[in-house]
PDB file of N, CA and C in Angstrom:
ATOM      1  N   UNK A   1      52.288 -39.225  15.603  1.00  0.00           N
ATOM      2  CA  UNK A   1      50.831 -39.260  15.534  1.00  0.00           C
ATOM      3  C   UNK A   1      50.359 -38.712  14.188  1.00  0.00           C
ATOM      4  N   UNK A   2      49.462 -39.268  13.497  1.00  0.00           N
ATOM      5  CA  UNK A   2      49.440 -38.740  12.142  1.00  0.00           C
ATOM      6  C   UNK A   2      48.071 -38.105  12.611  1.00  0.00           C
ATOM      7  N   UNK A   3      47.663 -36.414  12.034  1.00  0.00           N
ATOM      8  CA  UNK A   3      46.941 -35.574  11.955  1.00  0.00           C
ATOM      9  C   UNK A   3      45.838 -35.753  11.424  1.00  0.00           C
ATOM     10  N   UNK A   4      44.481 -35.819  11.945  1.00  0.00           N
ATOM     11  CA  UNK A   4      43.787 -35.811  11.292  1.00  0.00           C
ATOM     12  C   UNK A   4      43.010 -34.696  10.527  1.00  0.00           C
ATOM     13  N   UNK A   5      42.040 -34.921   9.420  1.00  0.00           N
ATOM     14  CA  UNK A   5      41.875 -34.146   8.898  1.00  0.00           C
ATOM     15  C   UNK A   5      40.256 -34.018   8.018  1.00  0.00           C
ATOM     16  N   UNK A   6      39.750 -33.569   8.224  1.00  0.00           N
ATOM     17  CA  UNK A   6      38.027 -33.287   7.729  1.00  0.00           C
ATOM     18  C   UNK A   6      38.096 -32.249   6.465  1.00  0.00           C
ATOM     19  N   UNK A   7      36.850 -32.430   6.059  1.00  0.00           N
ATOM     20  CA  UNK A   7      36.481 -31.407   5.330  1.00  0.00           C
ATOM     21  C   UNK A   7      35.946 -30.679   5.338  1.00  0.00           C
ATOM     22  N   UNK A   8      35.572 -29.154   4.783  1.00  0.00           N
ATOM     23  CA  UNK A   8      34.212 -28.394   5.742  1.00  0.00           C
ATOM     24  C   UNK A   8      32.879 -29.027   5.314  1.00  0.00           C
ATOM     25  N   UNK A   9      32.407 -29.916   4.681  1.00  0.00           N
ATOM     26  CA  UNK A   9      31.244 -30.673   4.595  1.00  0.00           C
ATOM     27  C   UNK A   9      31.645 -31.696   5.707  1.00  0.00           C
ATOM     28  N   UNK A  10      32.468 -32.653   5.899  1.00  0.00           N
ATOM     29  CA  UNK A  10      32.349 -33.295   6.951  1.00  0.00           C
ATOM     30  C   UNK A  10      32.372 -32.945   8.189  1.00  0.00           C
ATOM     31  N   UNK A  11      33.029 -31.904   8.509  1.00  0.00           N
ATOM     32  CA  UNK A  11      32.650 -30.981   9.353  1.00  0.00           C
ATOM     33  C   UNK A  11      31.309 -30.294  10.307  1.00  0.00           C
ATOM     34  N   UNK A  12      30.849 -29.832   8.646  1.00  0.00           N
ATOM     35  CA  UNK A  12      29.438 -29.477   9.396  1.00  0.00           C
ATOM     36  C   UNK A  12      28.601 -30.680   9.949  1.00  0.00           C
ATOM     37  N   UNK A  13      28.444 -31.923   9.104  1.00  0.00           N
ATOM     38  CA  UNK A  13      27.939 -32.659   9.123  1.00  0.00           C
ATOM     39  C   UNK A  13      27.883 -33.908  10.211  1.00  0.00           C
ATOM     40  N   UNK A  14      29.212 -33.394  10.857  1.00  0.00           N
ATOM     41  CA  UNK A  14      30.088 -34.833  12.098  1.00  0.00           C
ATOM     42  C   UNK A  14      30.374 -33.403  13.259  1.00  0.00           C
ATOM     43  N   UNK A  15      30.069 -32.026  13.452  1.00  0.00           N
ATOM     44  CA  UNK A  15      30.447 -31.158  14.226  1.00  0.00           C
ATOM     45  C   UNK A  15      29.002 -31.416  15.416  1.00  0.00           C
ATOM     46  N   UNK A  16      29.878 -31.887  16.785  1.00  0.00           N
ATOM     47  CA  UNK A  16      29.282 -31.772  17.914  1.00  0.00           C
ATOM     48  C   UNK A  16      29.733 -30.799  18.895  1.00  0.00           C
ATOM     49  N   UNK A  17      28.769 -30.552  19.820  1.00  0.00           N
ATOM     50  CA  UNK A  17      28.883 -29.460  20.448  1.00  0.00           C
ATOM     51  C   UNK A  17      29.724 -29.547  21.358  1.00  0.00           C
ATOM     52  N   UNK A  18      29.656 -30.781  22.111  1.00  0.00           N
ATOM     53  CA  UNK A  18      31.258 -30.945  23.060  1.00  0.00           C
ATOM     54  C   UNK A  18      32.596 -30.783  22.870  1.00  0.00           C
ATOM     55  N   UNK A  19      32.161 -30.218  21.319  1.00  0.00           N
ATOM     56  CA  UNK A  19      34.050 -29.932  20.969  1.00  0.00           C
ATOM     57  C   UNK A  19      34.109 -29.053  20.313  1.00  0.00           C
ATOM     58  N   UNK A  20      35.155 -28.309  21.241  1.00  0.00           N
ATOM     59  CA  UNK A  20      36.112 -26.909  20.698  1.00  0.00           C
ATOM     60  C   UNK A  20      36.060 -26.608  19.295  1.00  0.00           C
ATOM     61  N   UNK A  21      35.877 -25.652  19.180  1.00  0.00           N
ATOM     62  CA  UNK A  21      35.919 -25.306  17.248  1.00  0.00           C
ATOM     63  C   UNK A  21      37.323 -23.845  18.037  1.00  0.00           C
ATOM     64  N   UNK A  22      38.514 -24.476  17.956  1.00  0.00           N
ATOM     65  CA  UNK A  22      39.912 -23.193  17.623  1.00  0.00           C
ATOM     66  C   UNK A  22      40.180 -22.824  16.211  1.00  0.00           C
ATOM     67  N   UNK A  23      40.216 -21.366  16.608  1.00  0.00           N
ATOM     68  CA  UNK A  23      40.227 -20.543  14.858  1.00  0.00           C
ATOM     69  C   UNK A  23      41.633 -19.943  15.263  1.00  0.00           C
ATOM     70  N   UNK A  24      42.067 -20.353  14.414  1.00  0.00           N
ATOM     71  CA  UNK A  24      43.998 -19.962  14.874  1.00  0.00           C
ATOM     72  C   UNK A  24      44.160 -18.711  13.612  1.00  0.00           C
ATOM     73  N   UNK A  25      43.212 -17.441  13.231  1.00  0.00           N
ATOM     74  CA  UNK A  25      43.812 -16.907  12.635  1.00  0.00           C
ATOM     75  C   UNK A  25      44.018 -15.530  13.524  1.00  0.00           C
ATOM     76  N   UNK A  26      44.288 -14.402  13.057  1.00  0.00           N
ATOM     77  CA  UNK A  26      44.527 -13.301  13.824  1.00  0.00           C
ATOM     78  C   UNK A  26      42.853 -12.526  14.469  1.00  0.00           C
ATOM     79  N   UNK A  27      43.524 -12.012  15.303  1.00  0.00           N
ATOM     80  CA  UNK A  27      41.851 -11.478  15.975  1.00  0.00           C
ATOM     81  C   UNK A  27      41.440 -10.750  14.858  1.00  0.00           C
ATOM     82  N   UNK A  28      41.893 -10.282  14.320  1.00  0.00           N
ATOM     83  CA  UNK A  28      41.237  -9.454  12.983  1.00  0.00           C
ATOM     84  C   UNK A  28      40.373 -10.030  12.110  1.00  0.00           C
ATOM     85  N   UNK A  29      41.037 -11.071  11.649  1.00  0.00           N
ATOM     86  CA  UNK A  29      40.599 -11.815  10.951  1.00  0.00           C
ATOM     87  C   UNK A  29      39.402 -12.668  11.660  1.00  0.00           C
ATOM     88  N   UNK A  30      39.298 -13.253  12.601  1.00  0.00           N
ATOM     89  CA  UNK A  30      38.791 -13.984  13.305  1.00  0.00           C
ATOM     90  C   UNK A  30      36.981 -12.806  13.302  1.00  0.00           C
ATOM     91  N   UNK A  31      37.573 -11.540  13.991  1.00  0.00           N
ATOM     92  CA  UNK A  31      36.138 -10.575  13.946  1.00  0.00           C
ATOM     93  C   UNK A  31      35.569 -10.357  12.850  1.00  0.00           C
ATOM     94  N   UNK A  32      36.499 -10.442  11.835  1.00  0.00           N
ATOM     95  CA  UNK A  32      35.707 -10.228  10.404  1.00  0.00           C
ATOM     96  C   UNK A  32      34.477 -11.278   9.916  1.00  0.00           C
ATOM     97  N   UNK A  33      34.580 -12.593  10.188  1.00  0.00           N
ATOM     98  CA  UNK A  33      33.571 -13.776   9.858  1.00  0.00           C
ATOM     99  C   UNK A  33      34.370 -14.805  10.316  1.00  0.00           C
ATOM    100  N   UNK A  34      33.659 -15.060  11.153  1.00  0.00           N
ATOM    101  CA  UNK A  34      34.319 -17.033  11.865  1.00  0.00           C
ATOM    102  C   UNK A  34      33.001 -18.012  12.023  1.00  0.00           C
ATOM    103  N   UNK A  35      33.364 -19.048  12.271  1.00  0.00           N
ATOM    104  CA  UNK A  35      32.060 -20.398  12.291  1.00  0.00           C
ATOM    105  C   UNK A  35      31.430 -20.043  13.679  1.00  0.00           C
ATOM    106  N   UNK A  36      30.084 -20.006  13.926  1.00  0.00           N
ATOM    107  CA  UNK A  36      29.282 -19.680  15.053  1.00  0.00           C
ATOM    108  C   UNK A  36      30.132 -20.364  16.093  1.00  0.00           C
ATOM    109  N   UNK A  37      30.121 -20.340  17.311  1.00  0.00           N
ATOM    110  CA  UNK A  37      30.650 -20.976  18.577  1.00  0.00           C
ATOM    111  C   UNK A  37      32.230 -21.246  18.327  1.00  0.00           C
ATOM    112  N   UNK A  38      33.214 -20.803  17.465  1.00  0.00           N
ATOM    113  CA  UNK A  38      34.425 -20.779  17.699  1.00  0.00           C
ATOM    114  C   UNK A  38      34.524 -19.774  18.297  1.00  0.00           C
ATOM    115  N   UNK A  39      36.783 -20.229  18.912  1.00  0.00           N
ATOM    116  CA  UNK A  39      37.062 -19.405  19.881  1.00  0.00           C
ATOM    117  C   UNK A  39      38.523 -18.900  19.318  1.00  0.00           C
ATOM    118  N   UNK A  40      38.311 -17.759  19.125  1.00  0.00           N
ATOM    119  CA  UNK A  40      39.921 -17.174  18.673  1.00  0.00           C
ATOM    120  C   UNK A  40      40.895 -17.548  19.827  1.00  0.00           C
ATOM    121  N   UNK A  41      42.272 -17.968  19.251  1.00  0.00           N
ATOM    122  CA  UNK A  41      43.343 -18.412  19.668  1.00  0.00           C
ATOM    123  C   UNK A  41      44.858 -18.245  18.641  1.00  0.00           C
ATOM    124  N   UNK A  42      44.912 -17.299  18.016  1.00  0.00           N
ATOM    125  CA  UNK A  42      45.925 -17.593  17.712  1.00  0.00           C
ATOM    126  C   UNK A  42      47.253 -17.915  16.883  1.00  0.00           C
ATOM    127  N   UNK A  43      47.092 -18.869  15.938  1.00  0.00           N
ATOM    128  CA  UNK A  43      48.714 -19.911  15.816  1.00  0.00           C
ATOM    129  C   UNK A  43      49.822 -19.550  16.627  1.00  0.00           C
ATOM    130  N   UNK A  44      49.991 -18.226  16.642  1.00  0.00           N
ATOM    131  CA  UNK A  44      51.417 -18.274  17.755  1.00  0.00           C
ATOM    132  C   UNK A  44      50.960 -18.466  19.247  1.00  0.00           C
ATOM    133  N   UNK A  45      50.284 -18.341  19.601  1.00  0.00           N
ATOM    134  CA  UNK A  45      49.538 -18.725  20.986  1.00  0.00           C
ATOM    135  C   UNK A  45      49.346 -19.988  21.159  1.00  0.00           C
ATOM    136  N   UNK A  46      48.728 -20.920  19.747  1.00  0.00           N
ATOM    137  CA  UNK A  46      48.715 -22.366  19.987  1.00  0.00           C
ATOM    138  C   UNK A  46      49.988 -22.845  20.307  1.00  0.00           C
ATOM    139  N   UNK A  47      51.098 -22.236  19.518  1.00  0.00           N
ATOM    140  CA  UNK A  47      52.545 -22.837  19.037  1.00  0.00           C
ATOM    141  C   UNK A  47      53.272 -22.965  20.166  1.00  0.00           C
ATOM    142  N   UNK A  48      52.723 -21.617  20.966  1.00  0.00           N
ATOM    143  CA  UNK A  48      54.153 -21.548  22.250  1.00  0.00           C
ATOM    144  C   UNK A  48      53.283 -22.749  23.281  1.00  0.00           C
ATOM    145  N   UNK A  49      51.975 -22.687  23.114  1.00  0.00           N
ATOM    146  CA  UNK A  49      51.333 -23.622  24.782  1.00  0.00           C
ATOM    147  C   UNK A  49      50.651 -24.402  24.340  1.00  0.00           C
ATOM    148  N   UNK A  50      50.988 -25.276  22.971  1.00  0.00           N
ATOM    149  CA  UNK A  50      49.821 -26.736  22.658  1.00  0.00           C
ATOM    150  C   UNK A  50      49.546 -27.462  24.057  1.00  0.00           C
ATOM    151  N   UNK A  51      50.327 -27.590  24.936  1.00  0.00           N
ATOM    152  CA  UNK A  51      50.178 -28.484  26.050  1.00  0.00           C
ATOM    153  C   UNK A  51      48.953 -28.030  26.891  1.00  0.00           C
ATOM    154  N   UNK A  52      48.182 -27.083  26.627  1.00  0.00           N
ATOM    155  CA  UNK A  52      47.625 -26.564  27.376  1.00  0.00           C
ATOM    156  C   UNK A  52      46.070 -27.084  27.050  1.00  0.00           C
ATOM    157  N   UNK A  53      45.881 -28.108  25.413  1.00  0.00           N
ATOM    158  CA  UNK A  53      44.788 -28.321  25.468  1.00  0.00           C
ATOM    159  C   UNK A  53      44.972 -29.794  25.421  1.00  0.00           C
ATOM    160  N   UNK A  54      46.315 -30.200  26.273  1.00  0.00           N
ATOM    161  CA  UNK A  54      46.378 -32.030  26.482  1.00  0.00           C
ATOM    162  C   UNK A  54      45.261 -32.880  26.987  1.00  0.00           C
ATOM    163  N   UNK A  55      44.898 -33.655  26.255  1.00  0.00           N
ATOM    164  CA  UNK A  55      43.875 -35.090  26.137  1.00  0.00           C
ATOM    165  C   UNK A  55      42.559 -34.426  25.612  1.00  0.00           C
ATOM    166  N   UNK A  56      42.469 -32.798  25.085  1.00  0.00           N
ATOM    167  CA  UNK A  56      41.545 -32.621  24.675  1.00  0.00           C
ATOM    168  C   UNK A  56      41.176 -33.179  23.233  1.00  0.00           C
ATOM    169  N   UNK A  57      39.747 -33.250  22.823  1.00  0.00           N
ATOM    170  CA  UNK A  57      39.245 -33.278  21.438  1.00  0.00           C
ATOM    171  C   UNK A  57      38.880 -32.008  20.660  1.00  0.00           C
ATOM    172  N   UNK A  58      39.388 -31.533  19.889  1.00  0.00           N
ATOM    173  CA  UNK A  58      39.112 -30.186  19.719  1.00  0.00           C
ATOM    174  C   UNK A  58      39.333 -30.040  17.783  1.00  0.00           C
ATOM    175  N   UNK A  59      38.557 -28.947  16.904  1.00  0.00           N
ATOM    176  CA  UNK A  59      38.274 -29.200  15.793  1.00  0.00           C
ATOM    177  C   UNK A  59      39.198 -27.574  15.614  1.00  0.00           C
ATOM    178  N   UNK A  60      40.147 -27.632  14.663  1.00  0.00           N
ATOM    179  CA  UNK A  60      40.863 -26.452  14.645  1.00  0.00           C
ATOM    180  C   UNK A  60      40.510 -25.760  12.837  1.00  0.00           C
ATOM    181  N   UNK A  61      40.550 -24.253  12.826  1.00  0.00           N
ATOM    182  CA  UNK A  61      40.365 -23.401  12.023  1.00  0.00           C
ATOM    183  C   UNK A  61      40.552 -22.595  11.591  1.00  0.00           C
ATOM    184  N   UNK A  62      41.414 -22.386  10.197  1.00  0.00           N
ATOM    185  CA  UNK A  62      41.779 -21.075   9.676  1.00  0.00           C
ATOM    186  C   UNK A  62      40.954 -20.649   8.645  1.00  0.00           C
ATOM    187  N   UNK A  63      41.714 -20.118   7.999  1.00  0.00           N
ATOM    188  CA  UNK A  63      41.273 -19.477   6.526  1.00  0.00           C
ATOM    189  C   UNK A  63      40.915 -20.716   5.399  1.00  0.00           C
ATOM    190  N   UNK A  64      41.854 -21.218   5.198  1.00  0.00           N
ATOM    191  CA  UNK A  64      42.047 -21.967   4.307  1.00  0.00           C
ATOM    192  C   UNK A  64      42.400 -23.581   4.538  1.00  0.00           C
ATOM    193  N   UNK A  65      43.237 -23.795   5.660  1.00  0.00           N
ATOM    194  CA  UNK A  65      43.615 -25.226   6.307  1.00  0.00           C
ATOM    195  C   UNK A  65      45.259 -25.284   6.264  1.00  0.00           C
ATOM    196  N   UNK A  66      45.728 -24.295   5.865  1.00  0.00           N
ATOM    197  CA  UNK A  66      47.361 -24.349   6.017  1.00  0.00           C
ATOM    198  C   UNK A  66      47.873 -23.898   7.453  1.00  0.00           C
ATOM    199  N   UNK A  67      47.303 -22.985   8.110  1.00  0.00           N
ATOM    200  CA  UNK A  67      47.383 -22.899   9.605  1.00  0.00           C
ATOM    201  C   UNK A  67      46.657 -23.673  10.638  1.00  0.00           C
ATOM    202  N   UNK A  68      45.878 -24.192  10.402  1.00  0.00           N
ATOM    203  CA  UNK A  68      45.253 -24.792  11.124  1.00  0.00           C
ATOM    204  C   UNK A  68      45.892 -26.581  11.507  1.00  0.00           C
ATOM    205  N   UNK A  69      46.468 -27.026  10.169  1.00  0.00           N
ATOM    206  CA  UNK A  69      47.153 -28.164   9.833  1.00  0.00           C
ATOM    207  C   UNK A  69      48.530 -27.877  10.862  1.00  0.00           C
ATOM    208  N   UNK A  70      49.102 -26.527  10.508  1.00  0.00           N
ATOM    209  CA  UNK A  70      50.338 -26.795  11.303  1.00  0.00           C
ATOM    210  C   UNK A  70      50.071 -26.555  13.028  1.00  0.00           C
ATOM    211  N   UNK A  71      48.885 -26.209  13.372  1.00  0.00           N
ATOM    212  CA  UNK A  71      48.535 -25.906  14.861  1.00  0.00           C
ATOM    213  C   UNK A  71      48.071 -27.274  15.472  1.00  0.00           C
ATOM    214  N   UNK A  72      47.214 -28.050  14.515  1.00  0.00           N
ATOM    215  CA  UNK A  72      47.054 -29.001  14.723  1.00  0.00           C
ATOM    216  C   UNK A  72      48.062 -30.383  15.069  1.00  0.00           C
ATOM    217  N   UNK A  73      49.029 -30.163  14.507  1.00  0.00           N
ATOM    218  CA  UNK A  73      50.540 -30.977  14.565  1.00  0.00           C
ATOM    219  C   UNK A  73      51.087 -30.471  15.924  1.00  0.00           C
ATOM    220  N   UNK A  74      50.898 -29.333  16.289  1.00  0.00           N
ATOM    221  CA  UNK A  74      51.798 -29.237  17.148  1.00  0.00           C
ATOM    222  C   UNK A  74      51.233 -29.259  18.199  1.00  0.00           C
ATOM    223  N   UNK A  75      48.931 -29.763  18.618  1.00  0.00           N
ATOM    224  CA  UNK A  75      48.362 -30.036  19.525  1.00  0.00           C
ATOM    225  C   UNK A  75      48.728 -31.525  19.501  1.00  0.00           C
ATOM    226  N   UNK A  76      48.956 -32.338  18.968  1.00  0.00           N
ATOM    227  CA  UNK A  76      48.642 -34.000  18.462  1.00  0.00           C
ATOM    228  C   UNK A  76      49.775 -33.930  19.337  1.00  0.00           C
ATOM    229  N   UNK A  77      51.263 -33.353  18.794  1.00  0.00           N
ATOM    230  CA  UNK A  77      52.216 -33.486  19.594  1.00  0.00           C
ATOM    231  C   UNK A  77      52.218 -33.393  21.114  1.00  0.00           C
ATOM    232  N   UNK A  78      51.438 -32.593  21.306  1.00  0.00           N
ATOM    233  CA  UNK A  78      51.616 -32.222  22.694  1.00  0.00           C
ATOM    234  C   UNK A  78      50.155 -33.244  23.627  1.00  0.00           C
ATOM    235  N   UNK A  79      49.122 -34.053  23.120  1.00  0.00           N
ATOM    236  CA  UNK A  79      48.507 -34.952  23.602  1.00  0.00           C
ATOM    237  C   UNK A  79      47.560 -34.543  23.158  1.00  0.00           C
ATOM    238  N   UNK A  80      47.113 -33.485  22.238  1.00  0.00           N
ATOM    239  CA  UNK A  80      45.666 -33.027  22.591  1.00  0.00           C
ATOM    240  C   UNK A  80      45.227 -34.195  21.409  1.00  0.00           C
ATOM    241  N   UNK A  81      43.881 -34.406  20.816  1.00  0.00           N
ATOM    242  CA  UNK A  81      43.140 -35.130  19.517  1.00  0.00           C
ATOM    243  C   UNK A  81      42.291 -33.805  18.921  1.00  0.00           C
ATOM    244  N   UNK A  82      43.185 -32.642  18.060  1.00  0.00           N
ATOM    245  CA  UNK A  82      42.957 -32.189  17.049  1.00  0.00           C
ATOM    246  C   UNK A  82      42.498 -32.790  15.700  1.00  0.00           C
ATOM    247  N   UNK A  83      41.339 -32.218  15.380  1.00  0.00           N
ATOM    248  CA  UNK A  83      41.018 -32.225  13.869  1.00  0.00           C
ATOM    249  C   UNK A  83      41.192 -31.066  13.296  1.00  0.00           C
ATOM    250  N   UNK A  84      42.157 -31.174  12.310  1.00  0.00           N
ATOM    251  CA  UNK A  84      42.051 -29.756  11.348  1.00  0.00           C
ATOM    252  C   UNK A  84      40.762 -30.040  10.110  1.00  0.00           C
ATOM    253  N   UNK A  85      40.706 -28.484   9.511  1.00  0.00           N
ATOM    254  CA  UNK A  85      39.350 -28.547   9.125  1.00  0.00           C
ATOM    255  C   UNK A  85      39.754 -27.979   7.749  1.00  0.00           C
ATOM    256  N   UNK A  86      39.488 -28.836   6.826  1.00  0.00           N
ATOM    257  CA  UNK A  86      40.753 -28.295   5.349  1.00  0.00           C
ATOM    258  C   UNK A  86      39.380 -27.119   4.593  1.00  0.00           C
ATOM    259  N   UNK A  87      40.010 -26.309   4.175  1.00  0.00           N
ATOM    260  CA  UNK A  87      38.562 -25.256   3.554  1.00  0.00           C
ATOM    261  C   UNK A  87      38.725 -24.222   4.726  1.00  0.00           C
ATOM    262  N   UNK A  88      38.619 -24.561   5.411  1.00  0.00           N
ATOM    263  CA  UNK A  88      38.912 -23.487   6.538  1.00  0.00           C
ATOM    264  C   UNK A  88      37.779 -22.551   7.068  1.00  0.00           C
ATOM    265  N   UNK A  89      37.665 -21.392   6.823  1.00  0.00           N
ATOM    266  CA  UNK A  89      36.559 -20.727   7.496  1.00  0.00           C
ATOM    267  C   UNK A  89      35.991 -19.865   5.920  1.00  0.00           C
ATOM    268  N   UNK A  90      37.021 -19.944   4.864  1.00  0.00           N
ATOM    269  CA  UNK A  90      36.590 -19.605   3.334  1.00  0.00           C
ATOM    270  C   UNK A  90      35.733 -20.387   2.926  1.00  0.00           C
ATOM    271  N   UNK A  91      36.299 -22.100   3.282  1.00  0.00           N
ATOM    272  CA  UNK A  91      35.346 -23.126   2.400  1.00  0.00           C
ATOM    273  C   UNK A  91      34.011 -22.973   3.589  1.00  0.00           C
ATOM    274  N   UNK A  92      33.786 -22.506   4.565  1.00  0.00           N
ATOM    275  CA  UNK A  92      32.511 -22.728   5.262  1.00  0.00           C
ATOM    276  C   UNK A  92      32.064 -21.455   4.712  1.00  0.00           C
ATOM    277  N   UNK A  93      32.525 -20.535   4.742  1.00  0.00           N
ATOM    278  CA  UNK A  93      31.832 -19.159   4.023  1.00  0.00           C
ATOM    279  C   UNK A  93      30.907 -19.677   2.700  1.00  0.00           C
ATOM    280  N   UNK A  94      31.761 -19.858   1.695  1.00  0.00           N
ATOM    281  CA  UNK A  94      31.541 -20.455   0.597  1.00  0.00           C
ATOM    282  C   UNK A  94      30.680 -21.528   0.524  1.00  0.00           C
ATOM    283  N   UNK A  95      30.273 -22.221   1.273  1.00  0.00           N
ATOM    284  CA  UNK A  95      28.788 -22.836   1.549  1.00  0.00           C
ATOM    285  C   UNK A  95      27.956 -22.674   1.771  1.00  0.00           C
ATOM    286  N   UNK A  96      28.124 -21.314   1.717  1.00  0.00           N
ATOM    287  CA  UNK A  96      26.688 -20.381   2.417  1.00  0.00           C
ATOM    288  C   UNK A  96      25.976 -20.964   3.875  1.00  0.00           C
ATOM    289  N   UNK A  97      27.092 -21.734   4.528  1.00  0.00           N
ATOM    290  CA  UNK A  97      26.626 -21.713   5.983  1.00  0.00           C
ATOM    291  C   UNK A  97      27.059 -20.229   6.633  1.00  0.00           C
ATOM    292  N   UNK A  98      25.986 -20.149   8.049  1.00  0.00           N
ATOM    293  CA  UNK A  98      25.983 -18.957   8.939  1.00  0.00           C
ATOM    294  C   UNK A  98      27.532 -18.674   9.625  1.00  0.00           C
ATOM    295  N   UNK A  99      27.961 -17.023   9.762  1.00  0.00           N
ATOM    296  CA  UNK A  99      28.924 -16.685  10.441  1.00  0.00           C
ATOM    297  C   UNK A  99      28.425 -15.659  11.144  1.00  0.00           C
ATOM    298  N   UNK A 100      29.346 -15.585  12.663  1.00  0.00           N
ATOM    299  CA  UNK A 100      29.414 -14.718  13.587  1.00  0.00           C
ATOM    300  C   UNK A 100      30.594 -14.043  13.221  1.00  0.00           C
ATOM    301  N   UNK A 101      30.491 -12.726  13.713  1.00  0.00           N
ATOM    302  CA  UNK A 101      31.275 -11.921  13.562  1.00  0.00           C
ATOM    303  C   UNK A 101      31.548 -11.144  14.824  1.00  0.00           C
ATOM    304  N   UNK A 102      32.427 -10.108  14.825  1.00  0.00           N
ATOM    305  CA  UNK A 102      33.043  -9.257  16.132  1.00  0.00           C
ATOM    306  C   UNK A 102      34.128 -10.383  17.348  1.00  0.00           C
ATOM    307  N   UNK A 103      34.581 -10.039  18.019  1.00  0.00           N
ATOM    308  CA  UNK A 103      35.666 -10.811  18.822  1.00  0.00           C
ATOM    309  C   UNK A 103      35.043 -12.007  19.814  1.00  0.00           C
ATOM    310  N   UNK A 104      35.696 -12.941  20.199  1.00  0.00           N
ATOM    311  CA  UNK A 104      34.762 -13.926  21.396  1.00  0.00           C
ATOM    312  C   UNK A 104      35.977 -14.181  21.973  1.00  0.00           C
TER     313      UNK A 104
END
């Protein structure tokens, strides 16, 4: 299955509310500044149970798009329709779009 992949402008711009925004970085990281309505999860949490978000549509998120790309491979694998989100939660910072902060 080849991975798909957005940008954080296409992102904001194609982001609906029926779908998951997963931020696969560490809870730390995640409380420090994440995209409004994401849900911390992870990468090693995605890694061991991708099956767990099978036939879902779901928009995945790190820092930068290097974790998120490999979490995303290993939801596609397992049935889910991941979009990774290249820019990550830096390139949405860096747009001066809004962040939530503290744990969810």
């Amino acid at each position: 299955m080849q991975m798909r992949e957005v940008d954080v402008e296409q992102f904001a711009a194609g982001r609906r509310s029926t779908v998951a925004v997963v931020d696969v970085r560490s809870a730390e990281e995640f409380a420090a500044g994440h995209v409004p309505g994401a849900v911390n999860v992870p990468l090693e949490r995605v890694i061991t149970d991708p099956g767990r978000y099978a036939g879902q549509e779901l928009y995945v998120i790190c820092q930068s798009g290097g974790r998120s790309a490999k979490a995303a491979e290993a939801l596609g694998a397992a049935g889910a329709r991941p979009v990774s989100v290249a820019g990550g939660t830096a390139g949405w910072i860096s747009s001066g779009r809004p962040v939530d902060t503290g744990a969810r």
